[in-house]
N, C-alpha and C. Protein backbone atom coordinates (compact mmCIF):
# COMPACT_ATOMS: atom_id res chain seq x y z
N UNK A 1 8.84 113.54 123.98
CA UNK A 1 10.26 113.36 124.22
C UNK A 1 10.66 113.73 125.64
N UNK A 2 10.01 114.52 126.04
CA UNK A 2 10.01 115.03 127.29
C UNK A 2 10.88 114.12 128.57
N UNK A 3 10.14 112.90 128.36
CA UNK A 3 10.79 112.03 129.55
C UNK A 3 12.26 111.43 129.08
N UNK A 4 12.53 111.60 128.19
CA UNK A 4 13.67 110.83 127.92
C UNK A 4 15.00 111.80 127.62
N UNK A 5 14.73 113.07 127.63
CA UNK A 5 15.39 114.53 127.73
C UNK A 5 16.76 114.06 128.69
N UNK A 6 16.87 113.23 129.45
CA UNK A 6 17.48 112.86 131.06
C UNK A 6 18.57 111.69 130.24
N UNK A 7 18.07 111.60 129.52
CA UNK A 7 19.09 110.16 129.11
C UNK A 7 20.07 109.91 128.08
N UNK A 8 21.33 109.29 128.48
CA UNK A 8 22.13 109.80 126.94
C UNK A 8 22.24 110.67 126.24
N UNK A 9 22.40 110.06 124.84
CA UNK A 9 22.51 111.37 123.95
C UNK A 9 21.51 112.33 123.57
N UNK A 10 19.60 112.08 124.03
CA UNK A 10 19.10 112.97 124.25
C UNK A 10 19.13 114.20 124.93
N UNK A 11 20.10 113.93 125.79
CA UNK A 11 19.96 114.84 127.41
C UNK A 11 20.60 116.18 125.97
N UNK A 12 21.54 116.50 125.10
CA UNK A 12 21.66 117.31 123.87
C UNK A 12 20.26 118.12 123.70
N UNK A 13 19.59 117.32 123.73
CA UNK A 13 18.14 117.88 122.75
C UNK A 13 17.42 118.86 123.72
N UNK A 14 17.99 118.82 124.92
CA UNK A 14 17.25 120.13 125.97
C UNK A 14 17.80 121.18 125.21
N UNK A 15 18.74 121.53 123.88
CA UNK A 15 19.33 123.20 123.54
C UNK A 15 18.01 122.87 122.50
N UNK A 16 17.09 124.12 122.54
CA UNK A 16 15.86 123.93 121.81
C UNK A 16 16.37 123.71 120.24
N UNK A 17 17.75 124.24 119.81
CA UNK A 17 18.09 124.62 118.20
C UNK A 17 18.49 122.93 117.76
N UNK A 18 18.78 122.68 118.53
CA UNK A 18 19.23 121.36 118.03
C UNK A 18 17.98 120.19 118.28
N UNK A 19 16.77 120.37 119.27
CA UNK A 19 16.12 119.62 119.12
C UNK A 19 15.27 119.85 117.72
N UNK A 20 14.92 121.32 117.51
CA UNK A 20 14.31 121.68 116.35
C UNK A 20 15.27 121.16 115.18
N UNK A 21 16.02 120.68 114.90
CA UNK A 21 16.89 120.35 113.95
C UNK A 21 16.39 118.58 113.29
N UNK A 22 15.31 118.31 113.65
CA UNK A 22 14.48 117.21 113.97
C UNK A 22 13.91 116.92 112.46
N UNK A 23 14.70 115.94 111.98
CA UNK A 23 14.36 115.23 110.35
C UNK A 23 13.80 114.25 110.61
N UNK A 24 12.99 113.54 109.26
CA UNK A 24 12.48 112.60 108.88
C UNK A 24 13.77 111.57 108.41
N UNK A 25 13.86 110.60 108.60
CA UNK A 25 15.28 109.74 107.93
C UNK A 25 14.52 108.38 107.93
N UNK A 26 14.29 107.67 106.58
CA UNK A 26 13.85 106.38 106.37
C UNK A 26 12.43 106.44 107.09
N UNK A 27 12.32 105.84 107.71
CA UNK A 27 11.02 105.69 108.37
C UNK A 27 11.08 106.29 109.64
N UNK A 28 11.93 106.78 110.24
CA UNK A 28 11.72 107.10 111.53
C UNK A 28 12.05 108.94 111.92
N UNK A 29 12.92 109.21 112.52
CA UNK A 29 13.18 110.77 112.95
C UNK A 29 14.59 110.54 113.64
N UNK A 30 15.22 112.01 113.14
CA UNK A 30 16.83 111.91 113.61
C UNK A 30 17.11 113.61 113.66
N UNK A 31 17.61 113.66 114.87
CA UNK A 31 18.35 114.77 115.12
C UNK A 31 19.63 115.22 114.39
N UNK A 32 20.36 116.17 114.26
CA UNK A 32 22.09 116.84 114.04
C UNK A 32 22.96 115.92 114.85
N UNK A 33 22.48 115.41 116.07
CA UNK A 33 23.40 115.08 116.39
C UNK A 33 23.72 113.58 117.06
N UNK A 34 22.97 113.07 115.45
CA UNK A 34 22.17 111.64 115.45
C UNK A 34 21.93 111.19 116.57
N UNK A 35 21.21 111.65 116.89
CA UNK A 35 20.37 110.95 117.88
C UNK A 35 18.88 110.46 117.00
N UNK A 36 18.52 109.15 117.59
CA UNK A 36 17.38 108.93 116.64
C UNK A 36 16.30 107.90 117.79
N UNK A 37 14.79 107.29 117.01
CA UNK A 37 14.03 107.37 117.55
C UNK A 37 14.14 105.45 116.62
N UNK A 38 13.95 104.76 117.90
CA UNK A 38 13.31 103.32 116.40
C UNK A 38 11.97 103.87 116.29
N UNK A 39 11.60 103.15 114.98
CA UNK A 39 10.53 103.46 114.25
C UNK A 39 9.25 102.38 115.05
N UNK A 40 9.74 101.41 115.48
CA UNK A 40 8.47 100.50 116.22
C UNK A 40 8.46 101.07 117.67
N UNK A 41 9.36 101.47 117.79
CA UNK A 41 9.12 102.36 119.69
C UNK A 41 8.10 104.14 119.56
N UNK A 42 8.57 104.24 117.80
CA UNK A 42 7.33 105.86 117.56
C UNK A 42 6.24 105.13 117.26
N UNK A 43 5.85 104.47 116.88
CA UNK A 43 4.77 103.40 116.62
C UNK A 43 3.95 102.92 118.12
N UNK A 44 4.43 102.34 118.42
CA UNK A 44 4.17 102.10 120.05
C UNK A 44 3.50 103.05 120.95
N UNK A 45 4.33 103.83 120.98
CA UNK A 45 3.85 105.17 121.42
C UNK A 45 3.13 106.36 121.25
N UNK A 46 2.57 106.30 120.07
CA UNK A 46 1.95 107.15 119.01
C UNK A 46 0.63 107.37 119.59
N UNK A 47 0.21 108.49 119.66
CA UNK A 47 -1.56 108.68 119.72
C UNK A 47 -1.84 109.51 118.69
N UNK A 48 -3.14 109.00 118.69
CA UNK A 48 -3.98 109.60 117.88
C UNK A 48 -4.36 110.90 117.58
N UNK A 49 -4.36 111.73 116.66
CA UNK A 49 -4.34 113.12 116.02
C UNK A 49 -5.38 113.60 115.75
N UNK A 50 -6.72 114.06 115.87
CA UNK A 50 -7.66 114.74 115.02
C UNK A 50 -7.55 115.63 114.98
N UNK A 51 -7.92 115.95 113.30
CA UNK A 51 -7.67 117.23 112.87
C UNK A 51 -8.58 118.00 113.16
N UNK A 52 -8.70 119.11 113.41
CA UNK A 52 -9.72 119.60 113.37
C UNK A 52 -10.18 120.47 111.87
């Protein structure tokens, strides 16, 4: 999220309590203070996880 911290209604999500306020909604992720993510742009952007 980092880069997009600067823009709109993200630029909110720099107060750490409200970025932590960070739900699951339908398929995608949404903040308190709806701010939200499309689900094909988290897709897009997504890397890969191994667990260890």
């Amino acid at each position: 999220m980092k880069p997009y911290l600067d823009k709109g209604i993200y630029k909110e999500l720099k107060d750490e309590s409200k970025f932590r306020s960070v739900k699951v909604s339908f398929d995608s992720i949404e903040w308190c203070n709806q701010a939200d993510i499309d689900p094909e742009f988290l897709y897009e952007k997504s890397v890969e996880y191994a667990v260890q």
